[in-house]
C-alpha atoms as a PDB file:
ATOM      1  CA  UNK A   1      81.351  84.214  99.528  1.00  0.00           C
ATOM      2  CA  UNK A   2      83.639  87.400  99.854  1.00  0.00           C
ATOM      3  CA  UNK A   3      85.663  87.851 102.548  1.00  0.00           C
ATOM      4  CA  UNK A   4      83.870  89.624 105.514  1.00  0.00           C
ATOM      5  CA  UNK A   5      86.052  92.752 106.809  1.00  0.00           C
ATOM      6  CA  UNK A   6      86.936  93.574 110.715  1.00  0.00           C
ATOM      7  CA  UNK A   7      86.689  96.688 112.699  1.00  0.00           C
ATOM      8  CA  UNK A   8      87.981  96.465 116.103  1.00  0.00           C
ATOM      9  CA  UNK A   9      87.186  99.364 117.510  1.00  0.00           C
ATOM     10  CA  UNK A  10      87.407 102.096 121.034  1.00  0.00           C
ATOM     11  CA  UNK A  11      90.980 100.952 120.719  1.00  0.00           C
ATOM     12  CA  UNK A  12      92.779 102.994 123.998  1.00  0.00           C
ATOM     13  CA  UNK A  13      96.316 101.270 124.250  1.00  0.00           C
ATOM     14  CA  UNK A  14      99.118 100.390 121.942  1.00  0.00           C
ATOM     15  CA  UNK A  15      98.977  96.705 123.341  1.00  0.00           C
ATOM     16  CA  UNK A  16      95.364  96.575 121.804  1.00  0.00           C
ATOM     17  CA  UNK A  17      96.423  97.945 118.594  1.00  0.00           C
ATOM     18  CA  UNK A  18      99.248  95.168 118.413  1.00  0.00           C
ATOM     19  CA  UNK A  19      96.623  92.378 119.173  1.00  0.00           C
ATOM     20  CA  UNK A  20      93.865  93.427 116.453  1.00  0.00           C
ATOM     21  CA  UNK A  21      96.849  93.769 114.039  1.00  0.00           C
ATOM     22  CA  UNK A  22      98.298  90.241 114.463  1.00  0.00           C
ATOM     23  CA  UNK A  23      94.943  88.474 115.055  1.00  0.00           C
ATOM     24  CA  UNK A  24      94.008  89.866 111.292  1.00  0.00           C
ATOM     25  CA  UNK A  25      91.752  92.697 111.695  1.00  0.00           C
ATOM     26  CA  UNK A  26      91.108  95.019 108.468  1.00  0.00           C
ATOM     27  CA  UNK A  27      90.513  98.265 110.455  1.00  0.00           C
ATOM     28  CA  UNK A  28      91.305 100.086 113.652  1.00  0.00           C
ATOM     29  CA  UNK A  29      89.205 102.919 115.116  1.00  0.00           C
ATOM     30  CA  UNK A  30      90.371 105.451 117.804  1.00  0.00           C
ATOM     31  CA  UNK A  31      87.401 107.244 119.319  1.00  0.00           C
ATOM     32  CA  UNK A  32      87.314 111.372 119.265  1.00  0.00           C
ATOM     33  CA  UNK A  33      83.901 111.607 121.367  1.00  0.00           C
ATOM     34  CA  UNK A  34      84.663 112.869 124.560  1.00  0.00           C
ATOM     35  CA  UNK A  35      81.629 111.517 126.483  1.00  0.00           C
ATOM     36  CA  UNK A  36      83.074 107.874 125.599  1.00  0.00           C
ATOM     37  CA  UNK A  37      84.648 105.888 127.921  1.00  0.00           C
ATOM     38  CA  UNK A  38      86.979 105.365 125.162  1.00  0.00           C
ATOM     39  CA  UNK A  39      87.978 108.265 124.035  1.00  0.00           C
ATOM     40  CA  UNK A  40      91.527 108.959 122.755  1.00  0.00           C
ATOM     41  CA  UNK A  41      93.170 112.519 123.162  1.00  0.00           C
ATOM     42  CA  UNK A  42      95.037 113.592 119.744  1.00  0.00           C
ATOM     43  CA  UNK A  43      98.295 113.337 121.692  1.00  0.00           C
ATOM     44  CA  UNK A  44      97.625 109.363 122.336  1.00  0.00           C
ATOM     45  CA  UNK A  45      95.162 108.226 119.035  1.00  0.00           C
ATOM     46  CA  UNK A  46      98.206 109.384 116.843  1.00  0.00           C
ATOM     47  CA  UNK A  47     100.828 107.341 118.835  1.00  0.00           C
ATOM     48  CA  UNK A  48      98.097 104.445 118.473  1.00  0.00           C
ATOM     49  CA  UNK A  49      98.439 105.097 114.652  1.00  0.00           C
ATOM     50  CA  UNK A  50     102.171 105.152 114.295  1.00  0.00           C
ATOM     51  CA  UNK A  51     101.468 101.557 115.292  1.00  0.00           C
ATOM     52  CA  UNK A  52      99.171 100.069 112.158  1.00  0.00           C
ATOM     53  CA  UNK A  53     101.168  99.166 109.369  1.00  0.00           C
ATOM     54  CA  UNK A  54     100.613  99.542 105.821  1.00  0.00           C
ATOM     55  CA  UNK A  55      97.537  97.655 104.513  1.00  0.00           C
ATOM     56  CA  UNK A  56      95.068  98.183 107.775  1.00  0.00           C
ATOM     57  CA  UNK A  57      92.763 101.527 107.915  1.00  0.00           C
ATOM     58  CA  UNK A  58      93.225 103.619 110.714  1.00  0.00           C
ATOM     59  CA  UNK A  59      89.403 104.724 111.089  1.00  0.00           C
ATOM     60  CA  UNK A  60      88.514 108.054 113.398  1.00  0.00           C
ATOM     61  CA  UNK A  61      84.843 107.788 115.129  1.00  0.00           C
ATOM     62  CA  UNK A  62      83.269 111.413 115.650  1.00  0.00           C
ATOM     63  CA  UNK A  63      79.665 112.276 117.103  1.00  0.00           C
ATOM     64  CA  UNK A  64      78.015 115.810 115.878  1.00  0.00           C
ATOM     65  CA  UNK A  65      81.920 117.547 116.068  1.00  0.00           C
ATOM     66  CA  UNK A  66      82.570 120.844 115.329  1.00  0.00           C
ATOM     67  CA  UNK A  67      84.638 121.327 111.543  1.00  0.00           C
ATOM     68  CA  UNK A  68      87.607 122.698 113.681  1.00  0.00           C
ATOM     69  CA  UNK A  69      88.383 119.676 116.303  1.00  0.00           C
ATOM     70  CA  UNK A  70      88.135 117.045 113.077  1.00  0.00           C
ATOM     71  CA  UNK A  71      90.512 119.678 111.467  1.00  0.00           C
ATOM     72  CA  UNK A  72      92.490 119.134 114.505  1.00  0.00           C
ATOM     73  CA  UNK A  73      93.054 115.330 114.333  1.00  0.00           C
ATOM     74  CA  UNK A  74      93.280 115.379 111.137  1.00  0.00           C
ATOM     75  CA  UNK A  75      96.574 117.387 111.062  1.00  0.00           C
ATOM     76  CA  UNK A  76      98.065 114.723 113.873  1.00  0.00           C
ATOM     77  CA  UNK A  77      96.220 111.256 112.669  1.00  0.00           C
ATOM     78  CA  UNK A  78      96.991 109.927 110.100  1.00  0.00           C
ATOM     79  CA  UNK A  79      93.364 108.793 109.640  1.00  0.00           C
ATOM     80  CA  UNK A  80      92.324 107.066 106.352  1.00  0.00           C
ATOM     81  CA  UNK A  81      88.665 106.615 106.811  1.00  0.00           C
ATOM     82  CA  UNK A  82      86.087 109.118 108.871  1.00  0.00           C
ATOM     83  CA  UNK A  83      83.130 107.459 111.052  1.00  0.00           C
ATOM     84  CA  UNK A  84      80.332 109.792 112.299  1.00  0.00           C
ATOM     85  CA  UNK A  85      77.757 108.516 114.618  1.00  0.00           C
ATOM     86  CA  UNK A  86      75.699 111.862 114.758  1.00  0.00           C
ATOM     87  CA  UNK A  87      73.162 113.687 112.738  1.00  0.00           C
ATOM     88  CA  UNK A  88      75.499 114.747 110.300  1.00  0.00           C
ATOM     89  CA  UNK A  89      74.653 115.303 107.170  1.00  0.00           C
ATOM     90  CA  UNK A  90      76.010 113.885 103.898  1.00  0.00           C
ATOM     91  CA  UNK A  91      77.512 117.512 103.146  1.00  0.00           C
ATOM     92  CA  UNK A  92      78.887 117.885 107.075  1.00  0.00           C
ATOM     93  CA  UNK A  93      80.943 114.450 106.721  1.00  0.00           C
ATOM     94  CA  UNK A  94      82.020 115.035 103.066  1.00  0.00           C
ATOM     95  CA  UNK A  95      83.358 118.508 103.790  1.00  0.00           C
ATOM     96  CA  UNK A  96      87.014 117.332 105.070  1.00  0.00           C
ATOM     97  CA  UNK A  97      88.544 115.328 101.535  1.00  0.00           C
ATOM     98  CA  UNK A  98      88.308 111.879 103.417  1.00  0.00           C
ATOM     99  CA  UNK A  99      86.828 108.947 103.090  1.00  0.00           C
ATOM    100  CA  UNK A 100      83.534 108.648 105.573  1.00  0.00           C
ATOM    101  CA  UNK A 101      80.935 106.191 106.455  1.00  0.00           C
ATOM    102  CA  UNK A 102      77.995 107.227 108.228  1.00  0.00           C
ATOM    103  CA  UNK A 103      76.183 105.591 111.459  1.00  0.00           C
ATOM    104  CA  UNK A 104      72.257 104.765 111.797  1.00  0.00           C
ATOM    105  CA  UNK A 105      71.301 103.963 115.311  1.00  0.00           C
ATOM    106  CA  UNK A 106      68.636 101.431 114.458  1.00  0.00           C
ATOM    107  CA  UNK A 107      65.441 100.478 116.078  1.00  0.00           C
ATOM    108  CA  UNK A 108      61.450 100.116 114.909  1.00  0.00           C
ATOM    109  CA  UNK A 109      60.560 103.106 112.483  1.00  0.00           C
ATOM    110  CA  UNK A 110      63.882 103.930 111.522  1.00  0.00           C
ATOM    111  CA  UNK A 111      63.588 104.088 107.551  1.00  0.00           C
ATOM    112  CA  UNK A 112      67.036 102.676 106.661  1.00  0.00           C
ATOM    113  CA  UNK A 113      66.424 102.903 102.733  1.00  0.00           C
ATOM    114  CA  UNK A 114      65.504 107.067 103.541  1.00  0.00           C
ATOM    115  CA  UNK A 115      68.335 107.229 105.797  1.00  0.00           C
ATOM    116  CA  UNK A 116      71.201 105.793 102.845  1.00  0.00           C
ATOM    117  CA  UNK A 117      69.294 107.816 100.251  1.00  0.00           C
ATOM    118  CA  UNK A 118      69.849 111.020 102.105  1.00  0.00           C
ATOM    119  CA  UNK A 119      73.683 109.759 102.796  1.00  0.00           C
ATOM    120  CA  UNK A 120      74.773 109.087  99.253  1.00  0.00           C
ATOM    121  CA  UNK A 121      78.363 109.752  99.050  1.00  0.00           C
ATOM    122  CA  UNK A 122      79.061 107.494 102.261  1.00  0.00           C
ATOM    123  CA  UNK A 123      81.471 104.649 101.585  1.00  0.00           C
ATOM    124  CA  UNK A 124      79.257 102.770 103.791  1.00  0.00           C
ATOM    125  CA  UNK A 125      76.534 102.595 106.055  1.00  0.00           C
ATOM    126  CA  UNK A 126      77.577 101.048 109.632  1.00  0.00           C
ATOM    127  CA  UNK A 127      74.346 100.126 111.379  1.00  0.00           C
ATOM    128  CA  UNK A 128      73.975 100.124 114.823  1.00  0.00           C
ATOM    129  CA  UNK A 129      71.865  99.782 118.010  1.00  0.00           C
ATOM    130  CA  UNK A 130      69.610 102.076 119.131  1.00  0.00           C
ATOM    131  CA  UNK A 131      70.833 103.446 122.749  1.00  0.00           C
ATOM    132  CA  UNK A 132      71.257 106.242 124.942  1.00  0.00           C
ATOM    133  CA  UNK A 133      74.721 107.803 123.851  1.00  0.00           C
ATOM    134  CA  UNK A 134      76.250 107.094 120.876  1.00  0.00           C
ATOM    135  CA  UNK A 135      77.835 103.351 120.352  1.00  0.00           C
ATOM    136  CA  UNK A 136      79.850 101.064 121.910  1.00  0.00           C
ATOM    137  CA  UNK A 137      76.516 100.041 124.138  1.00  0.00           C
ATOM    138  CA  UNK A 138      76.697  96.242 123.782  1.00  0.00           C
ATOM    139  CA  UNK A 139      73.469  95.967 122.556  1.00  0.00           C
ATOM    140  CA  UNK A 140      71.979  93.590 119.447  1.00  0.00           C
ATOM    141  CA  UNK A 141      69.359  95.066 117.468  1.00  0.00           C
ATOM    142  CA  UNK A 142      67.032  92.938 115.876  1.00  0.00           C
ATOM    143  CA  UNK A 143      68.399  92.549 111.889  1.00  0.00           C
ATOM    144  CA  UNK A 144      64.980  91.632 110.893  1.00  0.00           C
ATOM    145  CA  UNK A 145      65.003  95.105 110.837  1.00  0.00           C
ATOM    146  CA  UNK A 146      67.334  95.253 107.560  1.00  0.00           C
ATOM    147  CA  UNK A 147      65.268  95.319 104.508  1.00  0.00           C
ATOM    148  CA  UNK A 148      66.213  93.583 101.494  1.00  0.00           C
ATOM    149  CA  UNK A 149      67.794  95.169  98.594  1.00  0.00           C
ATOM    150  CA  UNK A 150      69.496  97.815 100.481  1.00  0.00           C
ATOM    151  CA  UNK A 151      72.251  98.682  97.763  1.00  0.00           C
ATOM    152  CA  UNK A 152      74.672  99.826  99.787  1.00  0.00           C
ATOM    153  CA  UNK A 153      78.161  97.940 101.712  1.00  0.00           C
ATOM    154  CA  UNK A 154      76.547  97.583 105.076  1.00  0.00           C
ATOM    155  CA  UNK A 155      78.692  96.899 108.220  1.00  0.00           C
ATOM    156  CA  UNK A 156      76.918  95.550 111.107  1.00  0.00           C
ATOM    157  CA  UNK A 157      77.416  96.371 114.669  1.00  0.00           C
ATOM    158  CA  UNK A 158      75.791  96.676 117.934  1.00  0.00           C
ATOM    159  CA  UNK A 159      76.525  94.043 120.618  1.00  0.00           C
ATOM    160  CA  UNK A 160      78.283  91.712 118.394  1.00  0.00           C
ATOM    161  CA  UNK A 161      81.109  89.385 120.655  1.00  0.00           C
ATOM    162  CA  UNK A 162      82.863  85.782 119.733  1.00  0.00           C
ATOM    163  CA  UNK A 163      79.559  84.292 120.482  1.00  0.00           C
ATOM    164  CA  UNK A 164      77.539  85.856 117.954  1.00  0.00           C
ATOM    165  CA  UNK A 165      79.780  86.756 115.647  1.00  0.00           C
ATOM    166  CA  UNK A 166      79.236  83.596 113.496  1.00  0.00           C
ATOM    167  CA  UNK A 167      75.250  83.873 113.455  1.00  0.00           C
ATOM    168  CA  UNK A 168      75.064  87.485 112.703  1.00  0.00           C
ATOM    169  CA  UNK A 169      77.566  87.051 109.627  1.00  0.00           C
ATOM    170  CA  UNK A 170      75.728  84.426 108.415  1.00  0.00           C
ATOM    171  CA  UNK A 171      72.212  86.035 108.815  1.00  0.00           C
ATOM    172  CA  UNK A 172      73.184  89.210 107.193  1.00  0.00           C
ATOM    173  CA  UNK A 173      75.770  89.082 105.352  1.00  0.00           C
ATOM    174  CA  UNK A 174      77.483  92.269 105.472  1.00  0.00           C
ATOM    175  CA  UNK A 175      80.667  93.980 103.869  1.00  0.00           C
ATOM    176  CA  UNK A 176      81.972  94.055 107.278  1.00  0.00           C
ATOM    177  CA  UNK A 177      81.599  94.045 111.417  1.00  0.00           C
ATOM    178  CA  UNK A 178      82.732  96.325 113.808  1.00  0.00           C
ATOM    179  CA  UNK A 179      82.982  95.722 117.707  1.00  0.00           C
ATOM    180  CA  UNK A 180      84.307  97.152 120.799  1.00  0.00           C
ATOM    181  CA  UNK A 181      82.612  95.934 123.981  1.00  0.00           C
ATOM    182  CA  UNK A 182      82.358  92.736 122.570  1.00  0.00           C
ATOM    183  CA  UNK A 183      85.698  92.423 122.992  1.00  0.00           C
ATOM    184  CA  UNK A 184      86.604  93.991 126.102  1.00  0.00           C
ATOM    185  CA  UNK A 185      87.839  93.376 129.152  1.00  0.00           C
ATOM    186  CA  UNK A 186      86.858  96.510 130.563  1.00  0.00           C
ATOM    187  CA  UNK A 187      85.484  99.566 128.960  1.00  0.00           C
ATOM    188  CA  UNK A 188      88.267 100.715 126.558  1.00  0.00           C
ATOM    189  CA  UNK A 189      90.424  97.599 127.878  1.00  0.00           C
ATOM    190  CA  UNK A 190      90.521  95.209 124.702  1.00  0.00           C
ATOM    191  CA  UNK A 191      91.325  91.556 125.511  1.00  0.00           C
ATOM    192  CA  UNK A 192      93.961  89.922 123.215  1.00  0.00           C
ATOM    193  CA  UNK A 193      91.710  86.478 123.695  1.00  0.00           C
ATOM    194  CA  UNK A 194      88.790  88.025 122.705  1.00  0.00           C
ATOM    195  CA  UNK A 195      89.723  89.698 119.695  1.00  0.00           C
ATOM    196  CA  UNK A 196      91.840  86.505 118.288  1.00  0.00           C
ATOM    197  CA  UNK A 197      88.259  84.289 118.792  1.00  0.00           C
ATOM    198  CA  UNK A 198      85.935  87.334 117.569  1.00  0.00           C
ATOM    199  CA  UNK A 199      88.081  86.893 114.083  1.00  0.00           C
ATOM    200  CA  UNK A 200      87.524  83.499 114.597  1.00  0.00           C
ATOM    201  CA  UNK A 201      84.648  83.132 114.591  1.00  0.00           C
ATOM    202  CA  UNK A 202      84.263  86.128 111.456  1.00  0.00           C
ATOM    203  CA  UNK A 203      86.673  83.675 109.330  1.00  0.00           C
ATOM    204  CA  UNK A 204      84.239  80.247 110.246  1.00  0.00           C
ATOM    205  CA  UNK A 205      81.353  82.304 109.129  1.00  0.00           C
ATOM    206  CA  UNK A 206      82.821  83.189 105.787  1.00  0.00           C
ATOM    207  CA  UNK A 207      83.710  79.370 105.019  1.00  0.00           C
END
């Protein structure tokens, strides 16, 4: 089996960078939606970045932004991969030269094969639960919902945590998992603890 990649994200403090770094994780991402309790202002998500070393993706989470505030991080992150959790479309989060995946908020009569097709330059397609706001809602959606043959590297979120980590790799098998609250202390507050078992428990899936 290939080796399932880790997104830790909503990170908020340069302790919680330092802990998904040495626990293993493949990805960081630093939150630019202002309605989220763990939002990051440009000031603090690019000392947060001068803190991942070579080798793991610094990964910048947007919802519906206007082309001039990306612009904006962009020229004070050093941001390898775009995330947008909006209703962008595939020309919106292609338009800034980076590297994007693209968000579906999933729930009964959501057409995932429509929703790839009409996003067909994303890297990948990060799917998520359906709730009110935009992630980070500790919520499992029901990946019976995944159809089969979806030709696309998937990454699975929504409510995912140490103790369901392990099931949901094994059920779905997906290019990679992303969490925040499942990891959290508090909202925004990673726990060191947390993260080391939710890689864990990634790794034990993986075999």
């Amino acid at each position: 089996m290939p080796r399932t990649r880790i997104k830790i994200c909503g990170l908020t403090r340069p302790e919680d960078v330092v802990a998904a770094v040495e626990s293993g994780a493949d990805a960081i991402g630093l939150v630019f939606y202002p309605p989220s309790p763990r939002h990051v202002s440009v000031a603090r998500a690019a000392e947060l970045a001068a803190l991942v070393p070579p080798f793991v993706t610094t990964v910048g989470l947007f919802v519906n932004p206007e082309p001039a505030d990306v612009e904006r991080v962009l020229t004070r992150v050093p941001l390898q991969l775009l995330q947008f959790h909006g209703d962008e479309s595939d020309a919106e989060c292609g338009r800034y030269g980076r590297r994007w995946i693209k968000a579906a908020r999933v729930r009964q009569g959501v057409d995932l094969v429509e929703f790839c097709a009409s996003h067909p330059s994303a890297s990948a397609i990060l799917l998520d639960a359906f709730v009110e706001g935009y992630g980070g809602g500790g919520k499992v959606f029901d990946w019976s919902l995944i159809p089969e043959g979806l030709n696309r590297r998937l990454i699975l979120s929504g409510g995912l945590d140490p103790d369901n980590v392990i099931e949901a790799v094994r059920r779905v098998r997906p290019w990679a998992v992303d969490v925040s609250s499942g990891v959290e202390s508090g909202k925004g507050i990673k726990d060191a603890a947390r993260i080391a078992a939710f890689i864990a428990g990634v790794r034990d899936a993986d075999g």
